[in-house]
PDB file of N, CA and C in Angstrom:
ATOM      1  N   UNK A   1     -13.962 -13.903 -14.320  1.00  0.00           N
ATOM      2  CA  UNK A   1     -13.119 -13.189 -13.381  1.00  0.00           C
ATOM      3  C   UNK A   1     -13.202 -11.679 -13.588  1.00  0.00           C
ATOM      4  N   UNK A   2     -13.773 -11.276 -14.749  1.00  0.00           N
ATOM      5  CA  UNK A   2     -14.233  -9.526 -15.041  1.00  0.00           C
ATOM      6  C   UNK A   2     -15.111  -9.331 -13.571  1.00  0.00           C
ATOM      7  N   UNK A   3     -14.709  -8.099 -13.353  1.00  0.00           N
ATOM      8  CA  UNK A   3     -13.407  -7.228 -13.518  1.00  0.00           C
ATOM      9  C   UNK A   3     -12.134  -7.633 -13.281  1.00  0.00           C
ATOM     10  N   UNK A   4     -11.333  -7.386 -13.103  1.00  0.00           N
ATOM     11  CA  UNK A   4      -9.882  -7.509 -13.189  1.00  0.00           C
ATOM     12  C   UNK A   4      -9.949  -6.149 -11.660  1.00  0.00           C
ATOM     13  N   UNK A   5     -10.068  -4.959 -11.952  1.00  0.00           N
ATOM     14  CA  UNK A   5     -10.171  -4.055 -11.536  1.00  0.00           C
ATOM     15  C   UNK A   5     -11.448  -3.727 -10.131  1.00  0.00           C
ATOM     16  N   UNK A   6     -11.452  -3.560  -9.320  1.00  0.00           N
ATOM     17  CA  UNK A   6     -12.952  -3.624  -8.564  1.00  0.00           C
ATOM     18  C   UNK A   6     -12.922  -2.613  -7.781  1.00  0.00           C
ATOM     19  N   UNK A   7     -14.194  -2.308  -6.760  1.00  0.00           N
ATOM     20  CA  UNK A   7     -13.906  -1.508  -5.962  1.00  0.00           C
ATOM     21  C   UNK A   7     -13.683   0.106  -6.151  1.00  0.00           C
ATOM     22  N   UNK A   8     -13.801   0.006  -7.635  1.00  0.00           N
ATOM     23  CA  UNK A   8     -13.357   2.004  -8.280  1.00  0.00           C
ATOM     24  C   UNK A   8     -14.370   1.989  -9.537  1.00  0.00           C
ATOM     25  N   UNK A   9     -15.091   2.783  -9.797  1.00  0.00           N
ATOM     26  CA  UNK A   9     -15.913   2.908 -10.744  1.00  0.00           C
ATOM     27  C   UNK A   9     -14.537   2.894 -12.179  1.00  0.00           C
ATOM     28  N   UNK A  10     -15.194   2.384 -13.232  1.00  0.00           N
ATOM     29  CA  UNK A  10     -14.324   2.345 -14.452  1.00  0.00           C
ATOM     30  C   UNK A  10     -14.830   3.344 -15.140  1.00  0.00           C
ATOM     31  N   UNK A  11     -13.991   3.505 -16.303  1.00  0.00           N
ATOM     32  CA  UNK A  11     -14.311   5.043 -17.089  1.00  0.00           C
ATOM     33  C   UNK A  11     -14.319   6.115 -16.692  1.00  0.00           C
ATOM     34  N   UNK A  12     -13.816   6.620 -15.367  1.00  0.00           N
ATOM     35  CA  UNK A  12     -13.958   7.642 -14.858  1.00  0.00           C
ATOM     36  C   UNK A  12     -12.919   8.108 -13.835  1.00  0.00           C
ATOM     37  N   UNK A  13     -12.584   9.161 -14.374  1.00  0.00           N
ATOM     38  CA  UNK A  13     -11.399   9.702 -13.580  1.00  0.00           C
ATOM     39  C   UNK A  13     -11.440   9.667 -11.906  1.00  0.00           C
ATOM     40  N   UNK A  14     -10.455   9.620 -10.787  1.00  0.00           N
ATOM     41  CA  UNK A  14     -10.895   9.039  -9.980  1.00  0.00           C
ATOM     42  C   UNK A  14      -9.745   9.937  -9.188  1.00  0.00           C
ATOM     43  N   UNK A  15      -9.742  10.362  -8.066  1.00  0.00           N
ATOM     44  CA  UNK A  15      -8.717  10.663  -7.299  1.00  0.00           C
ATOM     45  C   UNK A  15      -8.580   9.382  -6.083  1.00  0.00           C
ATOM     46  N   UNK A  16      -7.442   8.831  -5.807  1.00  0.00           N
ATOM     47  CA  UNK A  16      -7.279   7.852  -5.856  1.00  0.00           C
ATOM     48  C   UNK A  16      -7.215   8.151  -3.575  1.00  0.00           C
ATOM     49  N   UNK A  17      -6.530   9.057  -3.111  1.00  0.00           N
ATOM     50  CA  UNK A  17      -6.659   9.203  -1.759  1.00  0.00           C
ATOM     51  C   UNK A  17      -7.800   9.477  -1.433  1.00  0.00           C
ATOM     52  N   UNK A  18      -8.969   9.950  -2.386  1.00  0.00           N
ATOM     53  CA  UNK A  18     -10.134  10.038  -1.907  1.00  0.00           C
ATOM     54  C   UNK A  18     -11.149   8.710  -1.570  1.00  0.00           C
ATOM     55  N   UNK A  19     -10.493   8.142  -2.382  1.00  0.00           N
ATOM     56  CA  UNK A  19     -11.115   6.480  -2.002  1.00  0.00           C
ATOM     57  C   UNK A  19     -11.210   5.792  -0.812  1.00  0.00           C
ATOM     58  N   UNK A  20     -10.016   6.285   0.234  1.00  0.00           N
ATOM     59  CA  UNK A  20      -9.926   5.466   1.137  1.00  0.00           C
ATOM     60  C   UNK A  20     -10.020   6.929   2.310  1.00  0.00           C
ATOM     61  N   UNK A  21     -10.820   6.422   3.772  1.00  0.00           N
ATOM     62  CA  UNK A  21     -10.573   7.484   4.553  1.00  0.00           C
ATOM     63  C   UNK A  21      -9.971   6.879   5.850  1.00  0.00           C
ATOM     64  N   UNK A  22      -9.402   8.336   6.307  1.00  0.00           N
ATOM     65  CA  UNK A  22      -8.805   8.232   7.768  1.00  0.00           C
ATOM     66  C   UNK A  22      -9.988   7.781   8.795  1.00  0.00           C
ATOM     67  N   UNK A  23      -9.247   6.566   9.479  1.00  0.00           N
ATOM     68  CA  UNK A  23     -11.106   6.564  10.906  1.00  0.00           C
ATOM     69  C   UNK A  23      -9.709   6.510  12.210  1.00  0.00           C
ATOM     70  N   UNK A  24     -10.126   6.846  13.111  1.00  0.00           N
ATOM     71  CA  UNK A  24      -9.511   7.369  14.008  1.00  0.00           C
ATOM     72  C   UNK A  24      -9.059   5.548  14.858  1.00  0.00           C
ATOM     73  N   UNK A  25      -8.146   5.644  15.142  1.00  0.00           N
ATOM     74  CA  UNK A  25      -7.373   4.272  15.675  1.00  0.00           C
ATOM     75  C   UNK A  25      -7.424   2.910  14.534  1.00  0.00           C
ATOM     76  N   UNK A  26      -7.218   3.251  13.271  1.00  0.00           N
ATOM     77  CA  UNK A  26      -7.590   2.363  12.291  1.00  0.00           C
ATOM     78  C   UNK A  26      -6.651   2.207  11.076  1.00  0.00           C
ATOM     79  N   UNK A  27      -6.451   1.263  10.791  1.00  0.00           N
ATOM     80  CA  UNK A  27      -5.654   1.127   9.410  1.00  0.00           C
ATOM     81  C   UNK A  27      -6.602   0.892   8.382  1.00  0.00           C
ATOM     82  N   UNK A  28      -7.158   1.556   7.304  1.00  0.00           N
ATOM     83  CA  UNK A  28      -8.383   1.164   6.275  1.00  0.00           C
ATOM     84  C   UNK A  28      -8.135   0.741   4.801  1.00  0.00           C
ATOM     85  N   UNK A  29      -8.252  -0.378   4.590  1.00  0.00           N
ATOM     86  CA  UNK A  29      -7.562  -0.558   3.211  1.00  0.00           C
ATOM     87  C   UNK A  29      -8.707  -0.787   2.512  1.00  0.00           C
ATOM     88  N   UNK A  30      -8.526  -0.830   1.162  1.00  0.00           N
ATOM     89  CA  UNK A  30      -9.268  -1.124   0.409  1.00  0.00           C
ATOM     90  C   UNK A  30      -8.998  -1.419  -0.810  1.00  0.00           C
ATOM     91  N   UNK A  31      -9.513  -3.239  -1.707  1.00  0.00           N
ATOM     92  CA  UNK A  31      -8.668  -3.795  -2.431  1.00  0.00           C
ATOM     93  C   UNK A  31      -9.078  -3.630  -3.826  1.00  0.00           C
ATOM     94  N   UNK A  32      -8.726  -3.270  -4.888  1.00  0.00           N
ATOM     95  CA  UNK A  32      -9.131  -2.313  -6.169  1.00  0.00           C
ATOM     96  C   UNK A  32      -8.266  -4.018  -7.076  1.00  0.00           C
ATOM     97  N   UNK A  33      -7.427  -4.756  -6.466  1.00  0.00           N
ATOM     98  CA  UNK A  33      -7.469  -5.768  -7.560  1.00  0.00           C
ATOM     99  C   UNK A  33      -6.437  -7.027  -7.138  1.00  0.00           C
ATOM    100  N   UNK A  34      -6.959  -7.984  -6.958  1.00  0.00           N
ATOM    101  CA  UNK A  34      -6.007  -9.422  -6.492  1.00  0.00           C
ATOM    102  C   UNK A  34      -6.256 -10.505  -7.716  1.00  0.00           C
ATOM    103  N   UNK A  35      -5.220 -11.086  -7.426  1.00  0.00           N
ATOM    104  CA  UNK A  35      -4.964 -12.382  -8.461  1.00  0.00           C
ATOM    105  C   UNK A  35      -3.471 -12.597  -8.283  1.00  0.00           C
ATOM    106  N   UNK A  36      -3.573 -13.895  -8.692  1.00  0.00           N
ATOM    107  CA  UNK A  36      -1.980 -14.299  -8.286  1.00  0.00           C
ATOM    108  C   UNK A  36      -0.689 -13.867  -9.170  1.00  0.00           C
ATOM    109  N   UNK A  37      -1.074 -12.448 -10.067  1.00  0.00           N
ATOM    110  CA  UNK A  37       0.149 -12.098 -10.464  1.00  0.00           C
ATOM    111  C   UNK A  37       0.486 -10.816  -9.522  1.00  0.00           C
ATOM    112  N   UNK A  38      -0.504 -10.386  -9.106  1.00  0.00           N
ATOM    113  CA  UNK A  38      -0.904  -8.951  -8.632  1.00  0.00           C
ATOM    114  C   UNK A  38      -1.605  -8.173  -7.487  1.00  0.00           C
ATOM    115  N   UNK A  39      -1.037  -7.783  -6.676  1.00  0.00           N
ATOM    116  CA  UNK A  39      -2.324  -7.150  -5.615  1.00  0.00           C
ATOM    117  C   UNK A  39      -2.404  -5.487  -5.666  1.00  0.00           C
ATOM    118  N   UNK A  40      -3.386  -4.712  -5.810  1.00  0.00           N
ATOM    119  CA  UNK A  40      -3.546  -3.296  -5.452  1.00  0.00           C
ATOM    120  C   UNK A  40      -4.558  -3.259  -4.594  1.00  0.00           C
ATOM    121  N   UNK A  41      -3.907  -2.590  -3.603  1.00  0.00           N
ATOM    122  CA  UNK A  41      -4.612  -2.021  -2.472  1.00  0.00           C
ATOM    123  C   UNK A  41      -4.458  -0.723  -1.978  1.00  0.00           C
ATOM    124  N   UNK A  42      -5.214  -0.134  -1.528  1.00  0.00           N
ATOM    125  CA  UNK A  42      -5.247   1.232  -1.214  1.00  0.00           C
ATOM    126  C   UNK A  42      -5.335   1.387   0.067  1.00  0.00           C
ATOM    127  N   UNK A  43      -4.595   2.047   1.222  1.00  0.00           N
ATOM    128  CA  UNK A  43      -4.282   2.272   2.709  1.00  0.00           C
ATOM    129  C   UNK A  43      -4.312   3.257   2.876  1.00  0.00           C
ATOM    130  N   UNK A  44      -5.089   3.895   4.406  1.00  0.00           N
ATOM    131  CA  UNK A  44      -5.433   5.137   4.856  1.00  0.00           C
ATOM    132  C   UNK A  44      -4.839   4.554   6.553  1.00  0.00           C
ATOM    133  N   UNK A  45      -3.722   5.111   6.780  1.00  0.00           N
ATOM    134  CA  UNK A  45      -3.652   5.101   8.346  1.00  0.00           C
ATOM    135  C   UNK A  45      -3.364   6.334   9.426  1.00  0.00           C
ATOM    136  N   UNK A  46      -4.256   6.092  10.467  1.00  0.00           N
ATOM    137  CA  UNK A  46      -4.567   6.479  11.307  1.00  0.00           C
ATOM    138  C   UNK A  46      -3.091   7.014  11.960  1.00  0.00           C
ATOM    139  N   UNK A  47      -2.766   8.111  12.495  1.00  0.00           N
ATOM    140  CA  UNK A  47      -1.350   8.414  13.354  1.00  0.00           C
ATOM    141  C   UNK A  47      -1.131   7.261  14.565  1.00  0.00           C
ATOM    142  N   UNK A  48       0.133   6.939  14.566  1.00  0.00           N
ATOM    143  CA  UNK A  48       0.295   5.964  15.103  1.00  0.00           C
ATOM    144  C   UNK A  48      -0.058   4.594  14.903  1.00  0.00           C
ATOM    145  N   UNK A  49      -0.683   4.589  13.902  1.00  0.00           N
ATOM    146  CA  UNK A  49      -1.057   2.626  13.522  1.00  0.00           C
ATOM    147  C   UNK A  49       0.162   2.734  12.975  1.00  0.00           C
ATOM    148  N   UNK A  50       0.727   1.042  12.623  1.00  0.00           N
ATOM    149  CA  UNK A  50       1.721   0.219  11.857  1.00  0.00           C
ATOM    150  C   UNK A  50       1.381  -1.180  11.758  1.00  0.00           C
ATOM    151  N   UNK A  51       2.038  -1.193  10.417  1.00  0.00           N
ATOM    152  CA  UNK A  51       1.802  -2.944   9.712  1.00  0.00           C
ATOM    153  C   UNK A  51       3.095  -3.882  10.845  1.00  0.00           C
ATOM    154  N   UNK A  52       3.155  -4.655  11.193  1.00  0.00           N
ATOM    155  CA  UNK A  52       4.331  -5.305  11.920  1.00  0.00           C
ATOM    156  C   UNK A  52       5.364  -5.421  10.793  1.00  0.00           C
ATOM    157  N   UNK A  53       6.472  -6.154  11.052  1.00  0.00           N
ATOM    158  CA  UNK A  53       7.331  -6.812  10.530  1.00  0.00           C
ATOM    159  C   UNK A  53       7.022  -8.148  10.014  1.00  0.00           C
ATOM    160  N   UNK A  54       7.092  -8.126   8.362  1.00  0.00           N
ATOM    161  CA  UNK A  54       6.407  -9.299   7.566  1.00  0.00           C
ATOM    162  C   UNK A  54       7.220  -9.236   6.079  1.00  0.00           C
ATOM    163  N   UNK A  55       7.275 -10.263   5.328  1.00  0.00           N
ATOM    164  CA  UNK A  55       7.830 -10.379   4.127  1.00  0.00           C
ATOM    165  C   UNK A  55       7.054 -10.540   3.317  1.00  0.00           C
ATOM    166  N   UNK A  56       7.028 -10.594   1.528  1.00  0.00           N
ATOM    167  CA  UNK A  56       6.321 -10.976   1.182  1.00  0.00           C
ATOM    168  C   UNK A  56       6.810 -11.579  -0.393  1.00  0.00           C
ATOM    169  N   UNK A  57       5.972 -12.463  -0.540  1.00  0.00           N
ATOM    170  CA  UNK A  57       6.733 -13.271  -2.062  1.00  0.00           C
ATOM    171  C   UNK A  57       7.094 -12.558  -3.080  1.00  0.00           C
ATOM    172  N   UNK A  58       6.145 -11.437  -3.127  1.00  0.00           N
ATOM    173  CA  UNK A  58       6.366 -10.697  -4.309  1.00  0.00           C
ATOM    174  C   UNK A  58       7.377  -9.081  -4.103  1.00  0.00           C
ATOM    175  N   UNK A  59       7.370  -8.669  -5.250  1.00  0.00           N
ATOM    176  CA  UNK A  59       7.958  -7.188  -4.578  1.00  0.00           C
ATOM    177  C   UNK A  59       6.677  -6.407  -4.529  1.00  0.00           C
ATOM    178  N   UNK A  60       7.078  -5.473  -3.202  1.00  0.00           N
ATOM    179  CA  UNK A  60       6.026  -4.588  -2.819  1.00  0.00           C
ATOM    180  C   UNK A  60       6.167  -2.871  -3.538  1.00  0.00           C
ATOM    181  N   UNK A  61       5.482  -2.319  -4.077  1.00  0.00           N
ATOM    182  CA  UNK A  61       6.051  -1.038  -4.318  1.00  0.00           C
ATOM    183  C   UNK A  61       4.670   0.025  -3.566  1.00  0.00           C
ATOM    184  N   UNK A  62       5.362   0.692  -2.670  1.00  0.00           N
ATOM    185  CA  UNK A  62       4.354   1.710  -2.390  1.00  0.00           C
ATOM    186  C   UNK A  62       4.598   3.096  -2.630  1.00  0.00           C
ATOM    187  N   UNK A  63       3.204   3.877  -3.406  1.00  0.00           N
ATOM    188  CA  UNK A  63       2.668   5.210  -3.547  1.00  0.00           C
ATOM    189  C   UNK A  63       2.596   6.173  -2.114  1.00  0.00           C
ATOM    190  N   UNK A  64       3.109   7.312  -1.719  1.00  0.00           N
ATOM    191  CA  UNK A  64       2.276   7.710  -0.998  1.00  0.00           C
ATOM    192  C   UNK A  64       1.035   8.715  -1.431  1.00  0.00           C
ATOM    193  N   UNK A  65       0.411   8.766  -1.573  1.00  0.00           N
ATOM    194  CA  UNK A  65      -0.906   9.765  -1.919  1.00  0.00           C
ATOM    195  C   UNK A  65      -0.911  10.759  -1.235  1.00  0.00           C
ATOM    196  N   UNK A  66      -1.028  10.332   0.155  1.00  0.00           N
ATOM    197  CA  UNK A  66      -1.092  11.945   1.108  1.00  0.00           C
ATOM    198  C   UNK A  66      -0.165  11.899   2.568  1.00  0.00           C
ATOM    199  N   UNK A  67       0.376  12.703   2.670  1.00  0.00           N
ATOM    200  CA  UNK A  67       1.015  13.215   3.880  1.00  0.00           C
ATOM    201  C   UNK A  67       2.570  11.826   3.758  1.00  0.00           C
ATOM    202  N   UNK A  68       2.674  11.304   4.898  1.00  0.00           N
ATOM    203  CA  UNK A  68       3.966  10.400   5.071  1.00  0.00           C
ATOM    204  C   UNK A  68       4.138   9.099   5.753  1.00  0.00           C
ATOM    205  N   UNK A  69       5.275   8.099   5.265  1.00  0.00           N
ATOM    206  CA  UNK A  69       4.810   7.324   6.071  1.00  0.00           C
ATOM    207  C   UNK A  69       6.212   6.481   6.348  1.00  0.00           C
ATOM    208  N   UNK A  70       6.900   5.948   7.384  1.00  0.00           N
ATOM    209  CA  UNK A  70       8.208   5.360   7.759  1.00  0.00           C
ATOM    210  C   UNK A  70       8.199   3.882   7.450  1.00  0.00           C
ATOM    211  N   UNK A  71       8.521   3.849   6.426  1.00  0.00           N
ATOM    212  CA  UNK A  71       9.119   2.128   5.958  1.00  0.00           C
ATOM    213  C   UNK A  71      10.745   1.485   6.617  1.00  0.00           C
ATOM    214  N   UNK A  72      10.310   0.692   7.440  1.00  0.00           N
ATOM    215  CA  UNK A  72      11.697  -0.643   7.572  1.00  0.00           C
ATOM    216  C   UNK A  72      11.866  -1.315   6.624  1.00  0.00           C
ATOM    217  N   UNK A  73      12.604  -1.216   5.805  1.00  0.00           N
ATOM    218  CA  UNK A  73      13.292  -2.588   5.063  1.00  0.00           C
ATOM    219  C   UNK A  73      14.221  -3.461   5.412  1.00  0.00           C
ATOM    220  N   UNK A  74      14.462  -4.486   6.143  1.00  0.00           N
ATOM    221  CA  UNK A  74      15.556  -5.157   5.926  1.00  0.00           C
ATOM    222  C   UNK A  74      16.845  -4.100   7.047  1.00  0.00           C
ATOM    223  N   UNK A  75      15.852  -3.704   7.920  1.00  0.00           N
ATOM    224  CA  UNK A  75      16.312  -2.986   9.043  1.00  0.00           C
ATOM    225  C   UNK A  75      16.916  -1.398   8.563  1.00  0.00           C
ATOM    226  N   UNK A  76      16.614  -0.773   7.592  1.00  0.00           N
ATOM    227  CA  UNK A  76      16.509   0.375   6.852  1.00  0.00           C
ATOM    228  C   UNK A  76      15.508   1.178   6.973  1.00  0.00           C
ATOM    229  N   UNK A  77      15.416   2.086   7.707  1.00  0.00           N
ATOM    230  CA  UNK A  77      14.036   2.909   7.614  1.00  0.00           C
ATOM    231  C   UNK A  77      14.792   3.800   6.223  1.00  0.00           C
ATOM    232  N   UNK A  78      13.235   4.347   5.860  1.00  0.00           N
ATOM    233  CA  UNK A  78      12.436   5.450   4.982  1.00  0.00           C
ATOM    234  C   UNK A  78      11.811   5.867   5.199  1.00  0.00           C
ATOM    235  N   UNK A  79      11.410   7.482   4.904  1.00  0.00           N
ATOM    236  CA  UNK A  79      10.190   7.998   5.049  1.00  0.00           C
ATOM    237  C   UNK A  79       9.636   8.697   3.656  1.00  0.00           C
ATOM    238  N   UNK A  80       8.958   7.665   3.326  1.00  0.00           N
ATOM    239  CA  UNK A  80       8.297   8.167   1.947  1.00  0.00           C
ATOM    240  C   UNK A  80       6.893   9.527   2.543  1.00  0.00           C
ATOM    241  N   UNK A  81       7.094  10.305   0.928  1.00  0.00           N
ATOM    242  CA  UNK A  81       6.369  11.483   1.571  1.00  0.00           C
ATOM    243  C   UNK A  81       5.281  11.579   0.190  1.00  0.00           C
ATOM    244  N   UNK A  82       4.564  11.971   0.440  1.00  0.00           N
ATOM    245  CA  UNK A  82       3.144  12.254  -0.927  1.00  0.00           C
ATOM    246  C   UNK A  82       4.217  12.746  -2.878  1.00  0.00           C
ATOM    247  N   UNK A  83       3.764  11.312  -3.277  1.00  0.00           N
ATOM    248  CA  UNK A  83       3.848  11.407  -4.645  1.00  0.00           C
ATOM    249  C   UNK A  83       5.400  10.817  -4.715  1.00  0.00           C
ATOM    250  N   UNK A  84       5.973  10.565  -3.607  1.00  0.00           N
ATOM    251  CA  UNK A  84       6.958   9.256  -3.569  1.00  0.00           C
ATOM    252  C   UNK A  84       6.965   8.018  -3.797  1.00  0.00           C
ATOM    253  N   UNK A  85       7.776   7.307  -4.213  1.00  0.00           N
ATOM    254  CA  UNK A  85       7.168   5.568  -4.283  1.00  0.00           C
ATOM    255  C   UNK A  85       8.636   4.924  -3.483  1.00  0.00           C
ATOM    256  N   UNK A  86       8.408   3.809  -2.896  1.00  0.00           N
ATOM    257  CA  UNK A  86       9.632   2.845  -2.432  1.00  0.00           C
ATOM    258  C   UNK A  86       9.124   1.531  -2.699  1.00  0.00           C
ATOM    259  N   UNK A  87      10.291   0.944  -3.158  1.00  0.00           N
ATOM    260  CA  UNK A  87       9.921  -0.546  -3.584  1.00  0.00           C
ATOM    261  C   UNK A  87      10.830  -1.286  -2.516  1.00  0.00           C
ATOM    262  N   UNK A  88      10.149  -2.835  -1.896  1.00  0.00           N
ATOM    263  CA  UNK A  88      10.534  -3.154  -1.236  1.00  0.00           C
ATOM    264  C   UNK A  88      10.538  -4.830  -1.338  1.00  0.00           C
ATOM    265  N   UNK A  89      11.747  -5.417  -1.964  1.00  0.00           N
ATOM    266  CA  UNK A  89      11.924  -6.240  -2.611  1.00  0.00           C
ATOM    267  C   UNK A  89      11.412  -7.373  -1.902  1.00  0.00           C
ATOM    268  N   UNK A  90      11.039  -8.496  -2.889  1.00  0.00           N
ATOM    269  CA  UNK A  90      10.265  -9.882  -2.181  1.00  0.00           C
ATOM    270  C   UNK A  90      11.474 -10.727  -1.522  1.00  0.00           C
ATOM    271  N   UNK A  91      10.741 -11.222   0.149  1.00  0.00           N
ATOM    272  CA  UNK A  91      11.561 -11.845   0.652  1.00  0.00           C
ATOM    273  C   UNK A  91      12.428 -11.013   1.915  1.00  0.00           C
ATOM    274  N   UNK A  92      12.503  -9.316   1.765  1.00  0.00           N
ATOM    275  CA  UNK A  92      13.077  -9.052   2.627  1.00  0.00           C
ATOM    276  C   UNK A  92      11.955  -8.391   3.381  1.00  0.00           C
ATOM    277  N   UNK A  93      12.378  -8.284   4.944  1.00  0.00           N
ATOM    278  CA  UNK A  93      11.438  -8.279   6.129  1.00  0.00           C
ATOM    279  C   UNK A  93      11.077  -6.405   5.972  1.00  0.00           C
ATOM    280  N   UNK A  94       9.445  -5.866   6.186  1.00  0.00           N
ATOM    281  CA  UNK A  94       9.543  -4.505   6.028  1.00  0.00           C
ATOM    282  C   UNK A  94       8.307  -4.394   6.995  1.00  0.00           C
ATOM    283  N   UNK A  95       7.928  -2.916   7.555  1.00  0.00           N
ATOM    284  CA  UNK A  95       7.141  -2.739   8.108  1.00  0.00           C
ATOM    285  C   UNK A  95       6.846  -1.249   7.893  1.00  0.00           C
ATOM    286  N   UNK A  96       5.798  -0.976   7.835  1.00  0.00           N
ATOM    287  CA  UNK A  96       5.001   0.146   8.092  1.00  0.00           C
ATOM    288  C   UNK A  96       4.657   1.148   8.942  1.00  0.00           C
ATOM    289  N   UNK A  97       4.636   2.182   9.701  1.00  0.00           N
ATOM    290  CA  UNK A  97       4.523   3.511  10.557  1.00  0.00           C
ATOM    291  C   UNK A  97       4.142   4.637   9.936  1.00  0.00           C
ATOM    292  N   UNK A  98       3.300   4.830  11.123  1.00  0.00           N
ATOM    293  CA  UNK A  98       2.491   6.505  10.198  1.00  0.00           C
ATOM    294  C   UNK A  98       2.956   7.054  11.533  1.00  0.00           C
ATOM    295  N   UNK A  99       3.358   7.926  11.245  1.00  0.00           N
ATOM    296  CA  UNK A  99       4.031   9.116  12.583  1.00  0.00           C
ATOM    297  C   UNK A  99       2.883  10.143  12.487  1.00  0.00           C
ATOM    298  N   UNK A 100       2.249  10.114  11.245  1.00  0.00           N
ATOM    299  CA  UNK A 100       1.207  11.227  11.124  1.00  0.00           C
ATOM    300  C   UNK A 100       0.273  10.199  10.287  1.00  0.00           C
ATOM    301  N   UNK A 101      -0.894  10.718  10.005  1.00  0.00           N
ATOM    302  CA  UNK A 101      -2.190  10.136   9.281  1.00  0.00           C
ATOM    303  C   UNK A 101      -1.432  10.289   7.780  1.00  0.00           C
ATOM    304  N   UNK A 102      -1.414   8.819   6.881  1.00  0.00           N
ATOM    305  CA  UNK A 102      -1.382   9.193   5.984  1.00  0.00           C
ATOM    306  C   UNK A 102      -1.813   7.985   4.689  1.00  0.00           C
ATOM    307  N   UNK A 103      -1.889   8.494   3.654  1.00  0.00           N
ATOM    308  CA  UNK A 103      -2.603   7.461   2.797  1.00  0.00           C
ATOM    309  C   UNK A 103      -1.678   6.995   1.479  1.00  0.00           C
ATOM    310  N   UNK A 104      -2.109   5.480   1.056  1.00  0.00           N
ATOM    311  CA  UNK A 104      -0.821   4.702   0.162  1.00  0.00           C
ATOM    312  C   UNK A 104      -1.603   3.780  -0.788  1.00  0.00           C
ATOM    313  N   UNK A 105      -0.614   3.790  -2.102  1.00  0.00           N
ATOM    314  CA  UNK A 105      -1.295   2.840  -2.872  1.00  0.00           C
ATOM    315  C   UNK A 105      -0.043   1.585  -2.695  1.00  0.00           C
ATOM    316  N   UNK A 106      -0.617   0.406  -2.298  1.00  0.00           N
ATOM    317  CA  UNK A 106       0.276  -0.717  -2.263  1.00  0.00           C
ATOM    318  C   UNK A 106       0.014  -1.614  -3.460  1.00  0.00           C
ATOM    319  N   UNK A 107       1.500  -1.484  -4.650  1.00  0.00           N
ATOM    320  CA  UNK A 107       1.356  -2.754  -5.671  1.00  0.00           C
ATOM    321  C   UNK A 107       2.146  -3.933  -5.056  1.00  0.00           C
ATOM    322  N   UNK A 108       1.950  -4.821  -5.275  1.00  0.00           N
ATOM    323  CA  UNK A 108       2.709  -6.264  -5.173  1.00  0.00           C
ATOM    324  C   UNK A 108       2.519  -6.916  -6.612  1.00  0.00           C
ATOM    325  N   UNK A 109       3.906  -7.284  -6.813  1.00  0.00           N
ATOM    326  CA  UNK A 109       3.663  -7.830  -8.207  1.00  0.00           C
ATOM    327  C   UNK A 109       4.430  -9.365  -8.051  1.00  0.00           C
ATOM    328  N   UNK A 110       3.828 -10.455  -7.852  1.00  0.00           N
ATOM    329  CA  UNK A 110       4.418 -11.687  -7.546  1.00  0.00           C
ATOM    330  C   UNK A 110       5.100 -12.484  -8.615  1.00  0.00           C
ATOM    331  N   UNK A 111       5.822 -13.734  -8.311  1.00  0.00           N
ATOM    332  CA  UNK A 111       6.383 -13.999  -9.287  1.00  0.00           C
ATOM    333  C   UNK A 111       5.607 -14.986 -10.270  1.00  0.00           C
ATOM    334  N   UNK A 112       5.419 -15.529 -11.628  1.00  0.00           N
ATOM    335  CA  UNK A 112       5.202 -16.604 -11.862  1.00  0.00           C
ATOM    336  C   UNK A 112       5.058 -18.001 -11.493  1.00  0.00           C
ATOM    337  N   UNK A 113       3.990 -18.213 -11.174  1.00  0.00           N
ATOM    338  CA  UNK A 113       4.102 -19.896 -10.138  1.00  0.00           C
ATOM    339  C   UNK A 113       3.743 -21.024 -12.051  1.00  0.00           C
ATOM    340  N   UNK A 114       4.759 -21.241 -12.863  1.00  0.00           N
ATOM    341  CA  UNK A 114       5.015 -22.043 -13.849  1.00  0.00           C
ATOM    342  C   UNK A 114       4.994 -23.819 -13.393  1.00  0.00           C
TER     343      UNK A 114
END
């Protein structure tokens, strides 16, 4: 299962919004590490894209890297802004909006399936 990690060169310092780019009418992710304790993914969206309204088993915590981006939680907006994080607990309903172009690191950290 090595790497653990994918998608990012190892040993080497890395700027992490540079990884992923803006494409014009597009949401661009890109997945740096899955397994069933864990997901990291990296998101670049386009002004005006959004994730719908969706839940998820685990808790979600998102980075913003660059510029901003409007989170629903559980019928709660936010607007996380570069070098902010919001966590968005497993199970309650959240969605995504870029009012402007902007880029995110998404952790999900799921629970133990024992």
């Amino acid at each position: 299962m090595y790497p653990y990690i994918k998608n990012i060169p190892h040993e080497q310092t890395q700027d992490l919004a540079a990884l992923v780019s803006v494409q014009p009418g597009q949401i661009v992710s890109r997945t740096l590490a899955q397994n069933p304790a864990v997901s990291l993914t990296l998101f670049a969206f386009d002004a005006g894209e959004e994730i719908s309204t969706h839940s998820s088993e685990g808790d979600a915590m998102v980075q913003v890297l660059e510029g901003e981006g409007l989170f629903t939680v559980d019928g709660t907006e936010h607007t996380v802004s570069t070098g902010q994080v919001l966590v968005m607990p497993a199970g309650k309903p959240h969605a995504v909006y870029a009012p402007r172009s902007f880029k995110m690191l998404l952790t999900v950290v799921f629970p133990r399936k024992d």
